[in-house]
Protein backbone atom coordinates (compact mmCIF):
# COMPACT_ATOMS: atom_id res chain seq x y z
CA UNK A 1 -13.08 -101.39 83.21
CA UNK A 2 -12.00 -100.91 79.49
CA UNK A 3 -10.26 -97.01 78.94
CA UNK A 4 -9.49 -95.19 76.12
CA UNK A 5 -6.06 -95.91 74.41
CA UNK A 6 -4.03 -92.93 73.59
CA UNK A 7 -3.94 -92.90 69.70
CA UNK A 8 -0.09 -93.40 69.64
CA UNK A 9 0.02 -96.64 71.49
CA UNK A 10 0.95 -99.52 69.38
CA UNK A 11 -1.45 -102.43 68.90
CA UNK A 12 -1.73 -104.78 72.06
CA UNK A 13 -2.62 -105.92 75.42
CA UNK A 14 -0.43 -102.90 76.62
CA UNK A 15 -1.10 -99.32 76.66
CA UNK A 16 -1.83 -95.68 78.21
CA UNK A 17 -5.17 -94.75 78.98
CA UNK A 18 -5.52 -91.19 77.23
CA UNK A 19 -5.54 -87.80 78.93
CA UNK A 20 -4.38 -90.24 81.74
CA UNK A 21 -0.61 -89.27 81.72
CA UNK A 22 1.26 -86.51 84.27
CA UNK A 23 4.13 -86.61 82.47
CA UNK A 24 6.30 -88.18 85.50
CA UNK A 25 8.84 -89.95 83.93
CA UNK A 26 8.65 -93.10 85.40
CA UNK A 27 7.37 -95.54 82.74
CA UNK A 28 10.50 -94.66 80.98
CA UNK A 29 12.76 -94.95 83.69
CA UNK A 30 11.91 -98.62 83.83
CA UNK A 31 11.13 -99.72 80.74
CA UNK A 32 12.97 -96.70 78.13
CA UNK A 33 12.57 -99.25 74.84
CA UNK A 34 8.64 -99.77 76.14
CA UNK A 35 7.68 -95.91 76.43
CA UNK A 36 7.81 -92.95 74.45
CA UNK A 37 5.94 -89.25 74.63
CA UNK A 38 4.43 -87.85 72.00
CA UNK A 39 5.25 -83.92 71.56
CA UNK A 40 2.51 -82.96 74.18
CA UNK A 41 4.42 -84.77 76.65
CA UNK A 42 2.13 -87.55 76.73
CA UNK A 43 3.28 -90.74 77.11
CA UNK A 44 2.31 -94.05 75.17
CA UNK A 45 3.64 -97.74 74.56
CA UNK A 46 5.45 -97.42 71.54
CA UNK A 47 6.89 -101.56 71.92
CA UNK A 48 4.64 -104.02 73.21
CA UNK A 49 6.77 -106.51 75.69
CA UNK A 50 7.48 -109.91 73.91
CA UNK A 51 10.95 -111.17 75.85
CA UNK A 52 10.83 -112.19 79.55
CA UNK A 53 12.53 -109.26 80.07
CA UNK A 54 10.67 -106.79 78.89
CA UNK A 55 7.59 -108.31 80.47
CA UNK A 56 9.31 -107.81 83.44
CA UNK A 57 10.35 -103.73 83.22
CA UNK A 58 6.97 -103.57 81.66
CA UNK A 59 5.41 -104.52 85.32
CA UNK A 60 8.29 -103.09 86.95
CA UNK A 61 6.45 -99.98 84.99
CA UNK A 62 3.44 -100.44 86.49
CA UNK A 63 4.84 -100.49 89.75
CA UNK A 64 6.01 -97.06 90.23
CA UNK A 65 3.50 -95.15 87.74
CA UNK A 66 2.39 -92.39 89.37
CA UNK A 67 -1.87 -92.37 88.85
CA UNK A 68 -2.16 -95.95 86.92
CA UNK A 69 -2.14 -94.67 83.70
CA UNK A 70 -0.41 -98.30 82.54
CA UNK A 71 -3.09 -100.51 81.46
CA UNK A 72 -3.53 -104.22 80.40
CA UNK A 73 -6.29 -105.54 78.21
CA UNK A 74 -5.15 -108.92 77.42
CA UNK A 75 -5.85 -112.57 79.06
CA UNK A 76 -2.91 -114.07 79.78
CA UNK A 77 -3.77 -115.63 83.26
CA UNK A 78 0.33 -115.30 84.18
CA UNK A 79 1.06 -111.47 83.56
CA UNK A 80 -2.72 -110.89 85.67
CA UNK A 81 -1.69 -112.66 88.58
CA UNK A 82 1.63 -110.44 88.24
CA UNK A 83 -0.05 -107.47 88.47
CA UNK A 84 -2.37 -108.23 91.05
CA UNK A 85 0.11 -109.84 93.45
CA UNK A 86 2.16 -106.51 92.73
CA UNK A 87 -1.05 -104.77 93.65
CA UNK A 88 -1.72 -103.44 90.10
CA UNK A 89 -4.73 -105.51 89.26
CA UNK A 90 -6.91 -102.67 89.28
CA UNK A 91 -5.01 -101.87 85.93
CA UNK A 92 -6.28 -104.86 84.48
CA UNK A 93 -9.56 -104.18 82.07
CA UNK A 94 -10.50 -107.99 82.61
CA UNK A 95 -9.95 -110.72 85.70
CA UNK A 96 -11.72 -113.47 86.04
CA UNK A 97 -13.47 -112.97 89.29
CA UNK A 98 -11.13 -115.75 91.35
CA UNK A 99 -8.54 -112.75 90.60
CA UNK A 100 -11.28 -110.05 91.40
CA UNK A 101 -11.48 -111.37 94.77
CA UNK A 102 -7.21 -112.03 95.32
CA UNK A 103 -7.03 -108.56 93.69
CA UNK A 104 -9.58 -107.61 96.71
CA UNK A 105 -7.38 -109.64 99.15
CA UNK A 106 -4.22 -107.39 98.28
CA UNK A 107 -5.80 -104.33 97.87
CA UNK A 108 -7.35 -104.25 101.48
CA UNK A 109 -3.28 -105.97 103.28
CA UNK A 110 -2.10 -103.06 101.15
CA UNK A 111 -4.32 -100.36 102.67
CA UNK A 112 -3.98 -102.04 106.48
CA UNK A 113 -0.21 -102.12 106.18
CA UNK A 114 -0.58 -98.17 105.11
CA UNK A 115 -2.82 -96.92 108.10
CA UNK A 116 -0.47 -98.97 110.60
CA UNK A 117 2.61 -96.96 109.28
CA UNK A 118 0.57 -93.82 108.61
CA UNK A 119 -0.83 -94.38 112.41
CA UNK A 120 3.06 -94.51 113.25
CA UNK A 121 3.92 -91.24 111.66
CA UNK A 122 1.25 -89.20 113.04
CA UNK A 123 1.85 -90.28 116.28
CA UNK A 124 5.36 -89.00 115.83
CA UNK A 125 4.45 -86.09 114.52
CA UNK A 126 6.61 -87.17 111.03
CA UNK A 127 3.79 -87.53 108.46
CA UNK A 128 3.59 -85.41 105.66
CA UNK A 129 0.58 -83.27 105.26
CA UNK A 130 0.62 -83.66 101.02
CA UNK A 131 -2.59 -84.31 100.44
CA UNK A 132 -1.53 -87.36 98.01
CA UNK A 133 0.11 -88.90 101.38
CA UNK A 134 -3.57 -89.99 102.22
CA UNK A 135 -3.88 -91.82 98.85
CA UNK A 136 -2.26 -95.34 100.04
CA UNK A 137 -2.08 -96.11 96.27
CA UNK A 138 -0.19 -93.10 95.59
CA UNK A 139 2.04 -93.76 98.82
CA UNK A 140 2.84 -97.19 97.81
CA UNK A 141 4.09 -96.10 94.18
CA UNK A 142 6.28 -93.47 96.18
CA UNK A 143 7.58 -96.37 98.26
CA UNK A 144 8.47 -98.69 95.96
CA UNK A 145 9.79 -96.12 93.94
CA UNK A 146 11.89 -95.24 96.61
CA UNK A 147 12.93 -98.59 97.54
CA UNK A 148 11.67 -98.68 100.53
CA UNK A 149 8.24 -99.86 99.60
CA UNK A 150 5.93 -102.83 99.26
């Protein structure tokens, strides 16, 4: 599914969907020489990734965005099998459908792993009654943001 770029992205396979961002912080917390916000406190690729490294915090990026505002247009079979494997694939506008159906494959260990923990918590009485804590997407960003996630 193609989005809407915000209008200060740079040109490429990278960008922000627009009127997507929350203004979390977390984009530029991995990947500060990626990201930028504009004055309305919108965020936007202002470098697209060319060294190994950035490629890297750019995914990292993805990872711990808080409502997959992070989007990739591109082709490059390599960076779409890193984002599906890190359960971002859904932030892909285009997979071929072998990586529709791995993206599938994650997507649903992702969820199971999440209703055996969340299972866990409410039987201990420990789970938090945010409403986001049902969202295992949202959940999983927390986690991995925390460090303590898959």
């Amino acid at each position: 599914m193609a989005c809407t770029p915000h209008k200060s992205n740079v040109p490429g396979d990278f960008y922000v969907e627009d009127g997507c961002c929350t203004s979390c912080g977390m984009p530029t917390t991995e990947a500060p020489d990626l990201f930028e916000y504009d004055p309305d406190g919108h965020c936007y690729v202002r470098k697209q990734p060319t060294a190994t490294d950035e490629v890297d915090r750019m995914i990292l990026a993805f990872e711990v965005q808080d409502i997959g505002c992070i989007r990739y247009k591109g082709t490059d079979r390599a960076i779409q099998i890193r984002l599906v494997e890190s359960g971002e694939g859904e932030q892909c506008d285009v997979l071929n459908p072998d990586l529709k159906e791995r993206n599938a494959i994650v997507q649903a260990e992702r969820a199971a792993r999440f209703a055996t923990w969340k299972a866990s918590q409410d039987l201990t009485g420990s789970a938090s009654s945010h409403k986001s804590c049902g969202d295992p997407t949202v959940f999983r960003r927390f986690l991995h943001w925390l460090g303590i996630g898959a």
